[in-house]
C-alpha atoms as a PDB file:
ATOM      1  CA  UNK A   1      11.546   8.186 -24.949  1.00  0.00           C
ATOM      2  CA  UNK A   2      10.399   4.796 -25.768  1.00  0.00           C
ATOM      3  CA  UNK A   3       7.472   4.500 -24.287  1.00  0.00           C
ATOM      4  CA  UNK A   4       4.021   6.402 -22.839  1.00  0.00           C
ATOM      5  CA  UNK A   5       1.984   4.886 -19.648  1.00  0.00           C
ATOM      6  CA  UNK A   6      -0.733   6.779 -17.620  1.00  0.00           C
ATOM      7  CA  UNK A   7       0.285   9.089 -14.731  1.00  0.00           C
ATOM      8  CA  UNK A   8      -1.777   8.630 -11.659  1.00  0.00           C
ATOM      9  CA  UNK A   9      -4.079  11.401 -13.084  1.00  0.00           C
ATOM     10  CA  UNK A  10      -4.860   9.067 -16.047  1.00  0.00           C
ATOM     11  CA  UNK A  11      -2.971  11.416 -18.465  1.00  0.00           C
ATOM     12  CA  UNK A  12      -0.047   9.467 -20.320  1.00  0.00           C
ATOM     13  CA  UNK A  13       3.288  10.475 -19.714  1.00  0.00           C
ATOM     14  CA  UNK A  14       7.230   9.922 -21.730  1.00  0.00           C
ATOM     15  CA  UNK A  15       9.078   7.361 -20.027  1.00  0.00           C
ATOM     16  CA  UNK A  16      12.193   6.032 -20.541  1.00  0.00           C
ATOM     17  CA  UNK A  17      13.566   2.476 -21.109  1.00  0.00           C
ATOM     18  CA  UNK A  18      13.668   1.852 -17.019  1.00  0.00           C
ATOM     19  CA  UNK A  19      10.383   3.503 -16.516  1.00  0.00           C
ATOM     20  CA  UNK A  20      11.251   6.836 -15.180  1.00  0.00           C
ATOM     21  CA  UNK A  21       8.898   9.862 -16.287  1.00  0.00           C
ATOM     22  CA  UNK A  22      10.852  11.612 -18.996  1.00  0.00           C
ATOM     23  CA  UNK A  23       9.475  14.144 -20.511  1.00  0.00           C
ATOM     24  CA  UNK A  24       9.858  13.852 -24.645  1.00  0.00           C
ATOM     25  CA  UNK A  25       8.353  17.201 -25.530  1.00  0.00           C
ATOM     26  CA  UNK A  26      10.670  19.439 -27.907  1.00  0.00           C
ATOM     27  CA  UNK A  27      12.180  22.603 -26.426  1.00  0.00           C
ATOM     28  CA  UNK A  28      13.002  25.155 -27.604  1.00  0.00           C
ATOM     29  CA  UNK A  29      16.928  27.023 -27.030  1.00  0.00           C
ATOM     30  CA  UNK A  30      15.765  28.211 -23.001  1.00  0.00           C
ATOM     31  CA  UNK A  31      14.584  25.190 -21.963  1.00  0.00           C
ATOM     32  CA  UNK A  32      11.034  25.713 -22.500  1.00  0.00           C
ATOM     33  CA  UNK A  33       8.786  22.969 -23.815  1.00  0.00           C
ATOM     34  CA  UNK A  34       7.198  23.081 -27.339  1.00  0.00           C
ATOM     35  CA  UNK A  35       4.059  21.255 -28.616  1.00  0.00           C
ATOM     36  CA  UNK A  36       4.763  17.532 -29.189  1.00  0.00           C
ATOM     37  CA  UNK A  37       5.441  17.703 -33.311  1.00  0.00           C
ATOM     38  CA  UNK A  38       7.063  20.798 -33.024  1.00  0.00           C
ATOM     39  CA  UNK A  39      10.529  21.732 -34.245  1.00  0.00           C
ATOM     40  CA  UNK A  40      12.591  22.373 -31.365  1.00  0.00           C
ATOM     41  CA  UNK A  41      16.763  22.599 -30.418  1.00  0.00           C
ATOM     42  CA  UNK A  42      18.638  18.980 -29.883  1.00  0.00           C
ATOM     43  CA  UNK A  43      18.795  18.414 -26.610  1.00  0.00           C
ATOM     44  CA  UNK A  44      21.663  17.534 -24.305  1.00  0.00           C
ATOM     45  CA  UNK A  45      22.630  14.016 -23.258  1.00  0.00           C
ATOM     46  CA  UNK A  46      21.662  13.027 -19.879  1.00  0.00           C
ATOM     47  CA  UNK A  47      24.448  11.192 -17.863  1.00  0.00           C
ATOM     48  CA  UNK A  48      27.438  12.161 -20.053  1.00  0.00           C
ATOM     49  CA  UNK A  49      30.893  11.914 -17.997  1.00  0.00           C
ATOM     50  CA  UNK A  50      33.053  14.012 -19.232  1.00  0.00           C
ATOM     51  CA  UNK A  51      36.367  15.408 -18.294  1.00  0.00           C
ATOM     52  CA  UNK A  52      36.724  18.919 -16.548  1.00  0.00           C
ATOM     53  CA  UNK A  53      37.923  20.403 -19.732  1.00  0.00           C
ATOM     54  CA  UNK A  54      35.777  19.078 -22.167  1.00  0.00           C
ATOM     55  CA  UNK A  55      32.795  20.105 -19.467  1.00  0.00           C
ATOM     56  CA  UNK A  56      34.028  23.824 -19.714  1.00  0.00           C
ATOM     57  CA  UNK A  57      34.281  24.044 -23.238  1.00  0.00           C
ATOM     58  CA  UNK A  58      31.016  22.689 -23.973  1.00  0.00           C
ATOM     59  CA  UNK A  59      29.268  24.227 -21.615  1.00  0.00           C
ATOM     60  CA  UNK A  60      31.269  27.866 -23.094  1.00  0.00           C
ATOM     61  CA  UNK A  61      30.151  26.529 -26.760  1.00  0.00           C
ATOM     62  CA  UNK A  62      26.290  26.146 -25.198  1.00  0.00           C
ATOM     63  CA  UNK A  63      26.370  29.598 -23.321  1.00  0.00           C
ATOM     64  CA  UNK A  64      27.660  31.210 -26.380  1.00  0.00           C
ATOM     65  CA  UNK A  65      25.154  29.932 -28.757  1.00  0.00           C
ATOM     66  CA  UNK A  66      22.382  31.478 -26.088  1.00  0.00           C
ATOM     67  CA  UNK A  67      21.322  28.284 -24.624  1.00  0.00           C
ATOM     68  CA  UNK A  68      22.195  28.345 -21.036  1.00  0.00           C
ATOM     69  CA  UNK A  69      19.771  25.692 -20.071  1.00  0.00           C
ATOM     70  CA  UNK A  70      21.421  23.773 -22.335  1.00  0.00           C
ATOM     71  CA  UNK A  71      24.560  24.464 -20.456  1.00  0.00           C
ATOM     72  CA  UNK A  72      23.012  23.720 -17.073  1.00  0.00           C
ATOM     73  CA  UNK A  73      22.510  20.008 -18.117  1.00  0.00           C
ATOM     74  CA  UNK A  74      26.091  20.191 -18.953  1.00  0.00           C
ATOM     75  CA  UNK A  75      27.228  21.451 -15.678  1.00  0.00           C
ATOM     76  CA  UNK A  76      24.699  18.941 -14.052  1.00  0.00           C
ATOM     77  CA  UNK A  77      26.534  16.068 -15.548  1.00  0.00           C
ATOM     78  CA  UNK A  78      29.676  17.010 -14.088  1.00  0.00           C
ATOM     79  CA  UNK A  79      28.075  17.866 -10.239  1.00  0.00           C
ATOM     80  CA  UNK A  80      26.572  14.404 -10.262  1.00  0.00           C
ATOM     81  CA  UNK A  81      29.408  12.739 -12.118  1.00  0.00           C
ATOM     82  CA  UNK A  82      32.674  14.438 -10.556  1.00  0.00           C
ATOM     83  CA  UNK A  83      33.985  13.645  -7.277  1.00  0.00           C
ATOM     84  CA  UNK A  84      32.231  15.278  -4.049  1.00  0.00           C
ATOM     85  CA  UNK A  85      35.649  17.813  -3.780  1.00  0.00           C
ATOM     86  CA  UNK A  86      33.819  19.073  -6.552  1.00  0.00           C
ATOM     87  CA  UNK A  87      30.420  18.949  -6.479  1.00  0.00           C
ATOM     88  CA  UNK A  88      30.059  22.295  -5.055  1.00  0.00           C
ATOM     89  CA  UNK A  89      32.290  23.770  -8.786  1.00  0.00           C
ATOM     90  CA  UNK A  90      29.807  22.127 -10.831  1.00  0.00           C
ATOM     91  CA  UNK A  91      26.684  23.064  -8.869  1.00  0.00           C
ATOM     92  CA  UNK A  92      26.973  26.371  -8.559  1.00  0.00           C
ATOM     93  CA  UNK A  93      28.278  26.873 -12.157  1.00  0.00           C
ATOM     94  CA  UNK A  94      24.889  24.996 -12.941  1.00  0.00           C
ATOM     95  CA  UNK A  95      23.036  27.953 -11.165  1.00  0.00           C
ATOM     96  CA  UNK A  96      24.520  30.303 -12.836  1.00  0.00           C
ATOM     97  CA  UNK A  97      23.492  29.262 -16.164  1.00  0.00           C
ATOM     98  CA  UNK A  98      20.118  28.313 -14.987  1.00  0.00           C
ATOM     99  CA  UNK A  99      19.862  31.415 -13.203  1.00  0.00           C
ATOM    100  CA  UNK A 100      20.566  33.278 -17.043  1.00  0.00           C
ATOM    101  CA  UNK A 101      17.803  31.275 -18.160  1.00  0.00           C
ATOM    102  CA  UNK A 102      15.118  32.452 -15.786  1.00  0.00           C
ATOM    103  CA  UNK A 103      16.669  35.812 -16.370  1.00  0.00           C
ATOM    104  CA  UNK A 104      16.778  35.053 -20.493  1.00  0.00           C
ATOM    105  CA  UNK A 105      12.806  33.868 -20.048  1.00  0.00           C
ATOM    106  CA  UNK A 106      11.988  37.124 -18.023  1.00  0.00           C
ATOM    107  CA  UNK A 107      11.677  35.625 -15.115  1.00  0.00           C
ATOM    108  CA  UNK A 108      14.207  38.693 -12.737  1.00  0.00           C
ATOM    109  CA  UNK A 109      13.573  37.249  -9.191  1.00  0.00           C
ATOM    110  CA  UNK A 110      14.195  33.936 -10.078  1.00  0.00           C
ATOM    111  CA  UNK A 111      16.546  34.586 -12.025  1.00  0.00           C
ATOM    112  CA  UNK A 112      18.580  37.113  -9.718  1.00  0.00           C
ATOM    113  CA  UNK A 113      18.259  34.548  -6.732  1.00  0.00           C
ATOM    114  CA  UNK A 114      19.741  31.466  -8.719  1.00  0.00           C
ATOM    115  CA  UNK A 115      22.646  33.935  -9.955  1.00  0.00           C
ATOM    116  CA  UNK A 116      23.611  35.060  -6.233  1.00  0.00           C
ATOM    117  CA  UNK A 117      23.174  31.541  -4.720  1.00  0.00           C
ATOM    118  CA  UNK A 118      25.367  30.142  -7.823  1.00  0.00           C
ATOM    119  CA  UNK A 119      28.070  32.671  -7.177  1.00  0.00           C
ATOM    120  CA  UNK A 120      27.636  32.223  -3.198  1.00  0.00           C
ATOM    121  CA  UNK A 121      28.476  28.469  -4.430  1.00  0.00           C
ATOM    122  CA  UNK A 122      31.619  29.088  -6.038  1.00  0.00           C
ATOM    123  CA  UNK A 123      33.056  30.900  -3.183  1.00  0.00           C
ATOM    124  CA  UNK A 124      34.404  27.661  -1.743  1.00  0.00           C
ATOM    125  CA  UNK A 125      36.644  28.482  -4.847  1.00  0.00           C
ATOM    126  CA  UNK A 126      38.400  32.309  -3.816  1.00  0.00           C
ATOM    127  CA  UNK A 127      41.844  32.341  -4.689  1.00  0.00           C
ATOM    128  CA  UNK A 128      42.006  28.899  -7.217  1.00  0.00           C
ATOM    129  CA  UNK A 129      41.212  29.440 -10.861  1.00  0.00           C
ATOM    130  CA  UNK A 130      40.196  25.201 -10.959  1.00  0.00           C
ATOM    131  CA  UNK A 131      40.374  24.606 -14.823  1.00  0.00           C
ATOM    132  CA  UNK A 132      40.971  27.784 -15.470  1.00  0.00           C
ATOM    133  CA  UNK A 133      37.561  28.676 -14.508  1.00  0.00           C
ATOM    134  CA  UNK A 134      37.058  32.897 -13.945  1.00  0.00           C
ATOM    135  CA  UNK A 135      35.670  32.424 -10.411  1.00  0.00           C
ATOM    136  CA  UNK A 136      36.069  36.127  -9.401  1.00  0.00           C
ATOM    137  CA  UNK A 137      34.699  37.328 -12.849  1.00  0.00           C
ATOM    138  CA  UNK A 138      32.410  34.614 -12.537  1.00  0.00           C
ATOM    139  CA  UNK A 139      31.399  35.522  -9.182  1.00  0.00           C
ATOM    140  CA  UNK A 140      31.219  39.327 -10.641  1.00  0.00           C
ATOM    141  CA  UNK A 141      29.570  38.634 -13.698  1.00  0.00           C
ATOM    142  CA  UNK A 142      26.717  36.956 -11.813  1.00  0.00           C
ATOM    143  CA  UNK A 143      26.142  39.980  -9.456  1.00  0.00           C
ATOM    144  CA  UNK A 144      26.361  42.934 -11.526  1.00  0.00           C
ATOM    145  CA  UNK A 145      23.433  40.487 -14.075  1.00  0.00           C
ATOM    146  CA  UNK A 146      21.828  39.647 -10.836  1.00  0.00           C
ATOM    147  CA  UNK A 147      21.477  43.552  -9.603  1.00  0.00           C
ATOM    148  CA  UNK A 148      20.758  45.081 -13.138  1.00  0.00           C
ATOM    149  CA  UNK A 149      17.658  42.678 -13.989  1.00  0.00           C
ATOM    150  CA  UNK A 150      14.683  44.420 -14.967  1.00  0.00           C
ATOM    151  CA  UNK A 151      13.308  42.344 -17.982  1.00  0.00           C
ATOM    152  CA  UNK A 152      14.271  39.691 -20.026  1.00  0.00           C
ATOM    153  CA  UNK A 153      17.923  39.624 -20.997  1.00  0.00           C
ATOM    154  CA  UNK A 154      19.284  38.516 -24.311  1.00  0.00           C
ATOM    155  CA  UNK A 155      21.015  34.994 -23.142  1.00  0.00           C
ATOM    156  CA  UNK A 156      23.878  35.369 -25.953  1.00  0.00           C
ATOM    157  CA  UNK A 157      24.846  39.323 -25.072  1.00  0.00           C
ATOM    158  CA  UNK A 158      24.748  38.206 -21.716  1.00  0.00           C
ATOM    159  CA  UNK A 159      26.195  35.333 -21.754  1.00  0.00           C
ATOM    160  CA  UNK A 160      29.901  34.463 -19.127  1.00  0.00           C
ATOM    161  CA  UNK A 161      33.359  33.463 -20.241  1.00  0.00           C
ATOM    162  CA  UNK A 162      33.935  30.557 -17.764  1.00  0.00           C
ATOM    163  CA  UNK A 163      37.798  30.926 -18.174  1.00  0.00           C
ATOM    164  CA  UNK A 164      38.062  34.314 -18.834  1.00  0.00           C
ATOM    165  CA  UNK A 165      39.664  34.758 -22.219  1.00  0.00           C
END
């Protein structure tokens, strides 16, 4: 963030180098935000285009390191990058993993719901495996999590294999 200016509550806010309220806070591996000064877990790129494979891998490296908001921004990228055939891929994978991070911060309802609407998402997928992405494990995965939430989860033990292997 480059620069601060006052919200319309007086309070100053991050903003980036167009002017758009960015918040520079630290987080920490969920998502969350830490104290301004604090130490907190490098965050993901905004706007990165990447290719399908490269998306899936580092999204796989995120969600195995138990940072599945982390992921999400990932996925994001690709949904608002990729072509509109596949917008509905890279949104619903994006649900899933920000559906394991309500679930990771304890959050079960909200959690649960994003799950089920990010597998109900990928069923525009059924029989194709599109980049060797797991849909019916996927799919799986996210309702057996979904149905079995009672507290928080640990986001690494939990975590999917997008492609199955």
């Amino acid at each position: 963030m480059d620069e601060k200016s006052d919200g319309s509550d007086g309070t100053a806010r991050d903003r980036d180098p167009e002017g758009r309220a960015r918040n520079a806070r630290p987080r920490d591996g969920l998502g969350r935000p830490l104290p301004y000064g604090a130490e907190g877990v490098e965050r993901q790129p905004e706007g990165v285009v990447r290719t399908p494979a490269e998306t899936v891998r580092e999204a796989q490296r995120l969600l195995d390191a138990g940072m599945p908001f982390h992921a999400h921004e990932v996925f994001e990228d690709a949904w608002k990058s990729g072509p509109e055939s596949e917008r509905a891929l890279w949104r619903g994978l994006a649900q899933l993993a920000v559906g394991l991070t309500h679930a990771a911060r304890g959050n079960t309802a909200g959690g649960a719901r994003l799950l089920l609407r990010g597998a109900g998402g990928l069923t525009a997928y059924p029989e194709a495996m599109p980049y060797g992405i797991d849909i019916g494990g996927l799919t799986a995965w996210a309702g057996h999590l979904a149905g079995g939430l009672r507290g928080p989860v640990d986001p690494r033990a939990s975590a999917p294999r997008l492609t199955g292997a």
